[in-house]
PDB file of N, CA and C in Angstrom:
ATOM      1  N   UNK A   1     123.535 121.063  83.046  1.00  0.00           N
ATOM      2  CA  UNK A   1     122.425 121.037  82.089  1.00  0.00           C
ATOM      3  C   UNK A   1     122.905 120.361  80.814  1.00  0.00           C
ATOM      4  N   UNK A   2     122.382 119.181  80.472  1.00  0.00           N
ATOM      5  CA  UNK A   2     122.575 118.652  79.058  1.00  0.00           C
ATOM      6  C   UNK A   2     121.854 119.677  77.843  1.00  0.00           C
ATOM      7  N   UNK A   3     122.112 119.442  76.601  1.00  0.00           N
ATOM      8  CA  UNK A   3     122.239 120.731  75.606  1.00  0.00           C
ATOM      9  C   UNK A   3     122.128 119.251  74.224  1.00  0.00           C
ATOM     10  N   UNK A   4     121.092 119.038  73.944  1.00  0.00           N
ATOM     11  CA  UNK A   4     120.645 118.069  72.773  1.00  0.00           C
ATOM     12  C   UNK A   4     120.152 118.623  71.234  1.00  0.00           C
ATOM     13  N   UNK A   5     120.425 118.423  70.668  1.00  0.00           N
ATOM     14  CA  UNK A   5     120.121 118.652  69.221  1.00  0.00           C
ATOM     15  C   UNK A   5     118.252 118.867  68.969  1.00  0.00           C
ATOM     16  N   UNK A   6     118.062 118.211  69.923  1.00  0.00           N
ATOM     17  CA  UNK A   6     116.369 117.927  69.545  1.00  0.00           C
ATOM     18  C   UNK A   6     115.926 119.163  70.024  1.00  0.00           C
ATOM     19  N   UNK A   7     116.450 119.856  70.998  1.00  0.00           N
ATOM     20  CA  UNK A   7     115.654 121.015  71.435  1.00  0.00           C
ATOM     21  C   UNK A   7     114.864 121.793  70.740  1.00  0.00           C
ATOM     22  N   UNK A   8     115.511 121.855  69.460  1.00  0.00           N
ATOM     23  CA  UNK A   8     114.393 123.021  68.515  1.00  0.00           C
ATOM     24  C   UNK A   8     113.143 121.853  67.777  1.00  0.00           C
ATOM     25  N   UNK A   9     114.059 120.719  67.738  1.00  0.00           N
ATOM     26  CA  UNK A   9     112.862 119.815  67.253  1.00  0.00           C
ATOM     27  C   UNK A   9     111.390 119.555  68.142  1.00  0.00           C
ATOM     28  N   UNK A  10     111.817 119.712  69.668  1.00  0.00           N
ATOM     29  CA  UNK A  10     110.518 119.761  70.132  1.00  0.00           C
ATOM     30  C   UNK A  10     109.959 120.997  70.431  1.00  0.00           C
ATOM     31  N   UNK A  11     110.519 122.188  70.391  1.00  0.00           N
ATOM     32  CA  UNK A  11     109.755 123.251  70.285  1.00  0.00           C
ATOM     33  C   UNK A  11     108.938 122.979  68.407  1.00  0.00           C
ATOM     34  N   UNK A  12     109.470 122.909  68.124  1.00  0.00           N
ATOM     35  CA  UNK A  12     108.562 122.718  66.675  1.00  0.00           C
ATOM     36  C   UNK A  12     107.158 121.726  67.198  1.00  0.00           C
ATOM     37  N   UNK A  13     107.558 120.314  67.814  1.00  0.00           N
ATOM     38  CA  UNK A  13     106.612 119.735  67.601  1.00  0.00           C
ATOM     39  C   UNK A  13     105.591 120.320  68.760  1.00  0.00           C
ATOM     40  N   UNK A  14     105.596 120.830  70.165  1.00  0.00           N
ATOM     41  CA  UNK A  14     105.288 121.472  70.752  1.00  0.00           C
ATOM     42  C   UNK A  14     103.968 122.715  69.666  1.00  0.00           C
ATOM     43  N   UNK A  15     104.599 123.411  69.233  1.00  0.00           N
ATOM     44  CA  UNK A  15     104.166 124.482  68.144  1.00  0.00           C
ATOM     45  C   UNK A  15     103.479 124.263  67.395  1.00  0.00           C
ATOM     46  N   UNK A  16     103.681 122.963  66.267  1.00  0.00           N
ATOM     47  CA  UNK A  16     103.109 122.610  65.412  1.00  0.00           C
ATOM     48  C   UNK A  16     102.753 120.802  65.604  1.00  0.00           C
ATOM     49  N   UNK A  17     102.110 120.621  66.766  1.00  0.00           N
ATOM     50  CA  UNK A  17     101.986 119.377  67.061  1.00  0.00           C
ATOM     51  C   UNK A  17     100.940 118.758  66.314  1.00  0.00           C
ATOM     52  N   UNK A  18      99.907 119.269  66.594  1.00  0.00           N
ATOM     53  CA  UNK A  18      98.430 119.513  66.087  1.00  0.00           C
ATOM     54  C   UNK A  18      98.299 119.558  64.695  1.00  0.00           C
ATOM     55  N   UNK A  19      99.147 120.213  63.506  1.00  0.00           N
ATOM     56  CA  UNK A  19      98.806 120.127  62.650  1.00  0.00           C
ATOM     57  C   UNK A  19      99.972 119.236  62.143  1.00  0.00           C
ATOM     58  N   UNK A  20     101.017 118.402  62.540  1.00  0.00           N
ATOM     59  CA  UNK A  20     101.729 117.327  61.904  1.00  0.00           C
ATOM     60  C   UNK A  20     101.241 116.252  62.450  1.00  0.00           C
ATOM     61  N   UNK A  21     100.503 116.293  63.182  1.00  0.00           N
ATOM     62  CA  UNK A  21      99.845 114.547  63.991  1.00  0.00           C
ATOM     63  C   UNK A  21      99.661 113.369  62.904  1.00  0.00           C
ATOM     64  N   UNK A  22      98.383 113.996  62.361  1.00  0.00           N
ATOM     65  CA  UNK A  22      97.932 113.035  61.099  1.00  0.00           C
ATOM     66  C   UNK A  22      99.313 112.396  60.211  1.00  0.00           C
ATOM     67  N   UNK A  23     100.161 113.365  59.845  1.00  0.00           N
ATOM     68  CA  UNK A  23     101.404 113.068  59.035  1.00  0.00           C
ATOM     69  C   UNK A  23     102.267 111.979  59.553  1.00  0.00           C
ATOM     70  N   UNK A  24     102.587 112.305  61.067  1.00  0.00           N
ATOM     71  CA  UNK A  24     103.350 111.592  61.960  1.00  0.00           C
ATOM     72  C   UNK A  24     102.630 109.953  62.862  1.00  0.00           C
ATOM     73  N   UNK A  25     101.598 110.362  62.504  1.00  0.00           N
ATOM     74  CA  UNK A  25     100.547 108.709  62.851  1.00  0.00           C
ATOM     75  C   UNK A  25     100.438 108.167  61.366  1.00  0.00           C
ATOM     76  N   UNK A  26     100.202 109.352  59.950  1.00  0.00           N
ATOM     77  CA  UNK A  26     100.719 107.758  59.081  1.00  0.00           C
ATOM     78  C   UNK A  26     101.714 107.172  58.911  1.00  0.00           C
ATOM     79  N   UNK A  27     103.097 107.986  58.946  1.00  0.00           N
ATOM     80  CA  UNK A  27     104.753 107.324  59.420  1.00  0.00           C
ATOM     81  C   UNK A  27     104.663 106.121  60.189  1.00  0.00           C
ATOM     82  N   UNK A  28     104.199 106.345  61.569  1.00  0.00           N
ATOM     83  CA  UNK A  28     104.052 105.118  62.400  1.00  0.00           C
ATOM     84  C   UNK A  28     103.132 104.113  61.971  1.00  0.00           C
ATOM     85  N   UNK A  29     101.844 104.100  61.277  1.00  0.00           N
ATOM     86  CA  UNK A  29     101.209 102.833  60.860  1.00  0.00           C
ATOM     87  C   UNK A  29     102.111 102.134  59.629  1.00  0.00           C
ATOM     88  N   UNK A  30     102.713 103.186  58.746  1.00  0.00           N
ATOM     89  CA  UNK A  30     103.703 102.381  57.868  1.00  0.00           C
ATOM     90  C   UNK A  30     104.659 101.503  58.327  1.00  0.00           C
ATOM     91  N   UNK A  31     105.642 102.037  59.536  1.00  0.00           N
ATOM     92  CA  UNK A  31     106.355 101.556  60.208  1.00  0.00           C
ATOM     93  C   UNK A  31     105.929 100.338  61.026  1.00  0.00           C
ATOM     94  N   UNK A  32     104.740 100.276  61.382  1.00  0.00           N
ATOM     95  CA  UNK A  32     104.148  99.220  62.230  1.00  0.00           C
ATOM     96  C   UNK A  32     104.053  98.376  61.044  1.00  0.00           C
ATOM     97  N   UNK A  33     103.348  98.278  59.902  1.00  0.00           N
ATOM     98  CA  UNK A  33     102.812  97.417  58.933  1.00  0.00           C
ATOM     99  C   UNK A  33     103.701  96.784  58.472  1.00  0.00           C
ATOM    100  N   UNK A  34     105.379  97.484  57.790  1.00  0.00           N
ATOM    101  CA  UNK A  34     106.592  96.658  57.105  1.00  0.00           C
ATOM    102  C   UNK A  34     107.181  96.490  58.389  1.00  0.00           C
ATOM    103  N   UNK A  35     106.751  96.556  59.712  1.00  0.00           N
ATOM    104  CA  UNK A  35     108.080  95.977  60.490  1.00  0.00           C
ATOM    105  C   UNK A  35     109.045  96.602  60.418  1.00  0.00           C
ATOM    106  N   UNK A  36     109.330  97.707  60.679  1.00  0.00           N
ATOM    107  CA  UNK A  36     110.357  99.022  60.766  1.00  0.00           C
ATOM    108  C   UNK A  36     110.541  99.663  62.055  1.00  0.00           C
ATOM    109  N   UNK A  37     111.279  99.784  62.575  1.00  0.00           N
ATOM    110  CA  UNK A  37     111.633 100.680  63.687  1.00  0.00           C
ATOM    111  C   UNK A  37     113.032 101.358  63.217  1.00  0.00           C
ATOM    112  N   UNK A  38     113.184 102.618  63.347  1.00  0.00           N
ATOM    113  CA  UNK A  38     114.508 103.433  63.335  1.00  0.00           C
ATOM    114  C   UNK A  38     115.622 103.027  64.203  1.00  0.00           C
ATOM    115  N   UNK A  39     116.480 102.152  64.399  1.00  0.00           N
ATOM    116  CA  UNK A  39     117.534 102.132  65.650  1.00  0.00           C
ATOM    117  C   UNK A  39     117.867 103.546  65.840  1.00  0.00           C
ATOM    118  N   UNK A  40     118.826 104.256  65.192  1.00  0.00           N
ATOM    119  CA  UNK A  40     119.138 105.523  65.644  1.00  0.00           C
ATOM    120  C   UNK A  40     118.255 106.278  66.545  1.00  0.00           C
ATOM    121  N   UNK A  41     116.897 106.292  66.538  1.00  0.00           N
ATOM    122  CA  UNK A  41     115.831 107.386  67.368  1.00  0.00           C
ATOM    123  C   UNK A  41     115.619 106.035  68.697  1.00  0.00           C
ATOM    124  N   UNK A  42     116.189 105.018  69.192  1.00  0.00           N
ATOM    125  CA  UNK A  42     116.285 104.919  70.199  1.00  0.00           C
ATOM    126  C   UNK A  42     116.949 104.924  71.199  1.00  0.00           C
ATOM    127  N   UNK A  43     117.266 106.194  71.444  1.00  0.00           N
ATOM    128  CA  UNK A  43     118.717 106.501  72.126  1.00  0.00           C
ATOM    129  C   UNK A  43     117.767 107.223  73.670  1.00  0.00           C
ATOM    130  N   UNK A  44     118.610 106.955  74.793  1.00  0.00           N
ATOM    131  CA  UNK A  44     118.237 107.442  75.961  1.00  0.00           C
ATOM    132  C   UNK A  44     119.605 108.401  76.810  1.00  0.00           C
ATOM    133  N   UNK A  45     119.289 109.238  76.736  1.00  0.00           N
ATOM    134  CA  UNK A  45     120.458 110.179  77.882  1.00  0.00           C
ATOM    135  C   UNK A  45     119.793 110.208  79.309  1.00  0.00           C
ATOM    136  N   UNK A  46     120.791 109.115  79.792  1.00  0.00           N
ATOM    137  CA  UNK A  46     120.589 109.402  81.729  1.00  0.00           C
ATOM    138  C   UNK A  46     121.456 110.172  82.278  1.00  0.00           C
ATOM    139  N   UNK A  47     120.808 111.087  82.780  1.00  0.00           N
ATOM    140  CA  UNK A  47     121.488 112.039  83.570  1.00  0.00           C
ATOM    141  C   UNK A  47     121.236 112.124  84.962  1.00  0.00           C
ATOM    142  N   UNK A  48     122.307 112.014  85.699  1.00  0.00           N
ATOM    143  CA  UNK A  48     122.231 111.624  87.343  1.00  0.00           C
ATOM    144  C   UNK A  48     122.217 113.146  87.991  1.00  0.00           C
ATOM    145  N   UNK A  49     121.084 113.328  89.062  1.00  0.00           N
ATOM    146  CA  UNK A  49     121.492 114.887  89.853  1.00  0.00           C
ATOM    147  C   UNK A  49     121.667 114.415  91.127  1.00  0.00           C
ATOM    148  N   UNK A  50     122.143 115.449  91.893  1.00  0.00           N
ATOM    149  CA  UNK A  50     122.052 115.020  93.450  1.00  0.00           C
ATOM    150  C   UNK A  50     120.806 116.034  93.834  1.00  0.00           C
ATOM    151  N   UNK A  51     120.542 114.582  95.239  1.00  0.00           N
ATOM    152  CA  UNK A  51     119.161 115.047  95.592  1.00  0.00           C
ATOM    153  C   UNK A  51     119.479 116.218  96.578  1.00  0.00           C
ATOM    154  N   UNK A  52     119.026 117.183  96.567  1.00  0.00           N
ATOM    155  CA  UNK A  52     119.294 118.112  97.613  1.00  0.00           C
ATOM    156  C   UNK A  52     118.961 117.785  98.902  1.00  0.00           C
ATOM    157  N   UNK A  53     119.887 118.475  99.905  1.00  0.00           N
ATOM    158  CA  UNK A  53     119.925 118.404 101.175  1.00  0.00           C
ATOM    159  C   UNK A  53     120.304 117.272 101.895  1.00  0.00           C
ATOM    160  N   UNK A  54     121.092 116.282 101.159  1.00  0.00           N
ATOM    161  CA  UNK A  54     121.636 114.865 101.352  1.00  0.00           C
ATOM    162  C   UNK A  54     122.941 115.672 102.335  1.00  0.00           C
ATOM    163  N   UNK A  55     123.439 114.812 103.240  1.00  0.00           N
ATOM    164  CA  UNK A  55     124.256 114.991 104.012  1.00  0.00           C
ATOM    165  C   UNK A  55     125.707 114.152 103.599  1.00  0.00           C
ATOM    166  N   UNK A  56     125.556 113.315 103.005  1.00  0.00           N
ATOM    167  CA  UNK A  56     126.655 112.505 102.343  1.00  0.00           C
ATOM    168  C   UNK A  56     126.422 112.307 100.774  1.00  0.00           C
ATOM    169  N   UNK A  57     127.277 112.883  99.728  1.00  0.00           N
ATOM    170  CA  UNK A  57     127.363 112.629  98.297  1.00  0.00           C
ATOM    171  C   UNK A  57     127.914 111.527  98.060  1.00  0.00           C
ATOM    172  N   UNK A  58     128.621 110.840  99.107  1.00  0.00           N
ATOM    173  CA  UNK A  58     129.403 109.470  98.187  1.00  0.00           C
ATOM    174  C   UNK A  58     128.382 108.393  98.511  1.00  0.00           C
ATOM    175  N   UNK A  59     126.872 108.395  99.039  1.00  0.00           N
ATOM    176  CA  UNK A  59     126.595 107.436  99.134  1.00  0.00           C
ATOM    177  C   UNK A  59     125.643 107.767  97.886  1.00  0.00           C
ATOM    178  N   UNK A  60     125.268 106.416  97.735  1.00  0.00           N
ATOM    179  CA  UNK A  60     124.741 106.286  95.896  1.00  0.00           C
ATOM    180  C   UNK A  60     123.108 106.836  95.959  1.00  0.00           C
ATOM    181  N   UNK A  61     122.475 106.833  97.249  1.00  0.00           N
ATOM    182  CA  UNK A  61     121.222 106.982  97.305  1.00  0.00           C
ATOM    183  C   UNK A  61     120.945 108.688  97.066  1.00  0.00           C
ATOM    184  N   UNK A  62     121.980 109.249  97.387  1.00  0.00           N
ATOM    185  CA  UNK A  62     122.129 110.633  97.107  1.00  0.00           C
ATOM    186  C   UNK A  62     121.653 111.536  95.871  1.00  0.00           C
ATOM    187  N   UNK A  63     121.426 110.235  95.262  1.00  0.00           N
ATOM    188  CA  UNK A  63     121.766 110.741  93.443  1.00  0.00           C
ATOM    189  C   UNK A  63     120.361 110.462  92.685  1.00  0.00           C
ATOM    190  N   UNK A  64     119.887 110.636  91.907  1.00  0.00           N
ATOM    191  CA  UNK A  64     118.563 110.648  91.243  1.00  0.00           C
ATOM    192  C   UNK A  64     118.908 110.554  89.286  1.00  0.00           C
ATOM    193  N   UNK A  65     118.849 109.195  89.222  1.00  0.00           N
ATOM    194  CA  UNK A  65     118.921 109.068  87.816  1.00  0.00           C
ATOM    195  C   UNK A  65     117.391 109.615  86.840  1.00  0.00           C
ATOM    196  N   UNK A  66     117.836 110.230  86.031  1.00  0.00           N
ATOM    197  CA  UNK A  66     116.685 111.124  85.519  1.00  0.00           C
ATOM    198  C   UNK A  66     117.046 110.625  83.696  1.00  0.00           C
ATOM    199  N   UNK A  67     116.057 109.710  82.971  1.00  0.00           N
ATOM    200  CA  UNK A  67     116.118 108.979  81.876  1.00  0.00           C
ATOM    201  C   UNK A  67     115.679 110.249  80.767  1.00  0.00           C
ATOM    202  N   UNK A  68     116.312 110.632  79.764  1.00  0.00           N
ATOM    203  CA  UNK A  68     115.752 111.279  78.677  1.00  0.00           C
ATOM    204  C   UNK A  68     115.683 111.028  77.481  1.00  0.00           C
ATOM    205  N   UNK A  69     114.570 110.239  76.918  1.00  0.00           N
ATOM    206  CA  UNK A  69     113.984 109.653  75.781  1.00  0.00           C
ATOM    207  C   UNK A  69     114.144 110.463  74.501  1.00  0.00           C
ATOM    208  N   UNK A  70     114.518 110.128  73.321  1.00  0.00           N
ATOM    209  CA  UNK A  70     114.453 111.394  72.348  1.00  0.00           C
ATOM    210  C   UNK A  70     113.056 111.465  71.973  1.00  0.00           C
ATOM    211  N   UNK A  71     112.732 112.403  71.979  1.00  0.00           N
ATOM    212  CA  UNK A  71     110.880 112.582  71.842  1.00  0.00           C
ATOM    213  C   UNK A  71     110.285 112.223  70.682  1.00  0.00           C
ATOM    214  N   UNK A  72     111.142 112.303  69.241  1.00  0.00           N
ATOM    215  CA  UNK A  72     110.413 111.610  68.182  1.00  0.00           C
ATOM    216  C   UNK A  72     110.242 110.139  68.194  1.00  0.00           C
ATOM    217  N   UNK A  73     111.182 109.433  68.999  1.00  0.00           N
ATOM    218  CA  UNK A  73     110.970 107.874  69.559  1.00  0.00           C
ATOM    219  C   UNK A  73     109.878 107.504  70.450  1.00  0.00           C
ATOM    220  N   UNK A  74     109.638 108.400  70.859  1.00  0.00           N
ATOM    221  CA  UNK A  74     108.466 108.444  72.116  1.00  0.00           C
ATOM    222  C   UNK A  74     107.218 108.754  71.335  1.00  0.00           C
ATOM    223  N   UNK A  75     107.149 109.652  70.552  1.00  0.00           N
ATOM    224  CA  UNK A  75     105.745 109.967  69.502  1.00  0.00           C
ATOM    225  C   UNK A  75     105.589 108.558  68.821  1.00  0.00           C
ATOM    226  N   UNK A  76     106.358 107.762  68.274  1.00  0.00           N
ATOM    227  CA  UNK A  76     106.124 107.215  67.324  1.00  0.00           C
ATOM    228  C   UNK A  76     105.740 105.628  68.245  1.00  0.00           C
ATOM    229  N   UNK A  77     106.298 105.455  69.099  1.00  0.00           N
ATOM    230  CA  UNK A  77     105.903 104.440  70.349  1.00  0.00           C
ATOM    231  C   UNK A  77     104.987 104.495  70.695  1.00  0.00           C
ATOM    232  N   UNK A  78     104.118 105.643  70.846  1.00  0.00           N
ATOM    233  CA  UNK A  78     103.305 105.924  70.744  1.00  0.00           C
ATOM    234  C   UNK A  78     101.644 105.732  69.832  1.00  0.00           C
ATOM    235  N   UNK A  79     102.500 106.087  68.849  1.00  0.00           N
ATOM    236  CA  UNK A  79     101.353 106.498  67.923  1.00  0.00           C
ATOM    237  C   UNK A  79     101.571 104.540  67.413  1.00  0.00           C
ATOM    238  N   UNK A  80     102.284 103.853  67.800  1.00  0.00           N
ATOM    239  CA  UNK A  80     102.187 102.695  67.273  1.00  0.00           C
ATOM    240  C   UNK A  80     101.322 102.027  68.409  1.00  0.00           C
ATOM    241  N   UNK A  81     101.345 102.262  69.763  1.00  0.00           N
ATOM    242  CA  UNK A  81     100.842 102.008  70.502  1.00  0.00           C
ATOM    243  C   UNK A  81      99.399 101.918  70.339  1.00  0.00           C
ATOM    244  N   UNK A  82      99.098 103.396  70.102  1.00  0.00           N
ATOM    245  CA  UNK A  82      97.163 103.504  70.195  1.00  0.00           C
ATOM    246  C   UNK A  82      97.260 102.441  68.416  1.00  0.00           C
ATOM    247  N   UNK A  83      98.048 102.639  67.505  1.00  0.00           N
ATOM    248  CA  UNK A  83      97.402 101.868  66.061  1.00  0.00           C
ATOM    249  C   UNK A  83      97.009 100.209  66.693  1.00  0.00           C
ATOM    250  N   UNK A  84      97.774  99.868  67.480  1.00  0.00           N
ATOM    251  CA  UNK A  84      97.865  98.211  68.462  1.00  0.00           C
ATOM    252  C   UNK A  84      96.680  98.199  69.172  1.00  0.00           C
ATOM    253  N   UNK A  85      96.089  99.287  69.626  1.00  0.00           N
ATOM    254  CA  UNK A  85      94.811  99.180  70.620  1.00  0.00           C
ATOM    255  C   UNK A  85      93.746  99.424  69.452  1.00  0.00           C
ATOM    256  N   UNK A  86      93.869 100.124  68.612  1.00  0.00           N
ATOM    257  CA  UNK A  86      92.838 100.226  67.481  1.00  0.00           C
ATOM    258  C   UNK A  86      92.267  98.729  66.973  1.00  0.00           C
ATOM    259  N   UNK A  87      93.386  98.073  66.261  1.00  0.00           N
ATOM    260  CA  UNK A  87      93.437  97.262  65.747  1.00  0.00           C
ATOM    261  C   UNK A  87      92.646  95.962  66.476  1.00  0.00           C
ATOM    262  N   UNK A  88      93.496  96.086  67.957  1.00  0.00           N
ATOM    263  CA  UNK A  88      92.664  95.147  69.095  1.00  0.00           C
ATOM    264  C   UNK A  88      91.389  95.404  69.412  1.00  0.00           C
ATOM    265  N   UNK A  89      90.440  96.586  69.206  1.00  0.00           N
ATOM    266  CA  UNK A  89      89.212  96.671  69.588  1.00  0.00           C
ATOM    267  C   UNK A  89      88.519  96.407  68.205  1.00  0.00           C
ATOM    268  N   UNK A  90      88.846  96.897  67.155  1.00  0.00           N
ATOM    269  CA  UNK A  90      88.352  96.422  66.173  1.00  0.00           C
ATOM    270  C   UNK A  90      88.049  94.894  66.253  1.00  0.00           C
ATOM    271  N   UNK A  91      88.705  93.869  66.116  1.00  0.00           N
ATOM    272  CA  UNK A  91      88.772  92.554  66.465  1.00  0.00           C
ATOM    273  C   UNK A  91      88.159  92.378  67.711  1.00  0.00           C
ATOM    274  N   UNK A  92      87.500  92.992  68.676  1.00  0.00           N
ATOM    275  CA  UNK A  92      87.223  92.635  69.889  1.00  0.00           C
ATOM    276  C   UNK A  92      88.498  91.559  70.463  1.00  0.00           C
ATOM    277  N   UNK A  93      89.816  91.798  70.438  1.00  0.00           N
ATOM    278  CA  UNK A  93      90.442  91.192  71.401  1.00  0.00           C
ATOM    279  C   UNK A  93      90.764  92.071  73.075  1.00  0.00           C
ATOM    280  N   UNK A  94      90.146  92.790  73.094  1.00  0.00           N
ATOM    281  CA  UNK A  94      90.621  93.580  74.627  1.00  0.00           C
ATOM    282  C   UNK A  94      88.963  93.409  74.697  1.00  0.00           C
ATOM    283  N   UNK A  95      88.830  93.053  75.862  1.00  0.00           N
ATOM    284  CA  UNK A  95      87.445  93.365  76.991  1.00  0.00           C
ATOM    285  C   UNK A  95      87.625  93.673  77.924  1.00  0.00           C
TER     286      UNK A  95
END
């Protein structure tokens, strides 16, 4: 079992998702507008398991790479995401 720093951070956002949204979607339109992204919050932990009931571990198919995103990178990818589809329907560029 990996053991990450963020854990209490997403029980918070989990908890109090709903009422930091608004706060955390204007972060990301700022960030979208000056051209900002955080390097540090794009970090990924892959963690490999074995698939159960495999009959051979040394062969590679055995194994199941499992990607873990830090979740405030993922909110904010997010929330920049839908500001990009906003922006595009406003303009009528998506039909």
């Amino acid at each position: 079992m990996v053991k990450t720093i963020s854990r209490p951070l997403n029980k918070a956002l989990k908890t109090f998702g709903l009422l930091i949204a608004p706060w955390l979607a204007n972060i990301a339109r700022v960030y979208f507008i000056i051209g900002y992204y955080p390097q540090p919050r794009r970090s990924i932990i892959i963690v490999i398991l074995q698939k159960e009931g495999k009959a051979d571990y040394l062969i590679p198919g055995s194994y199941r790479p499992i990607a873990l995103e830090n979740t405030p990178s993922k909110i904010l990818e997010r929330a920049i995401a839908d500001y990009i589809v906003d922006i595009a329907k406003k303009y009528t560029l998506l039909r």
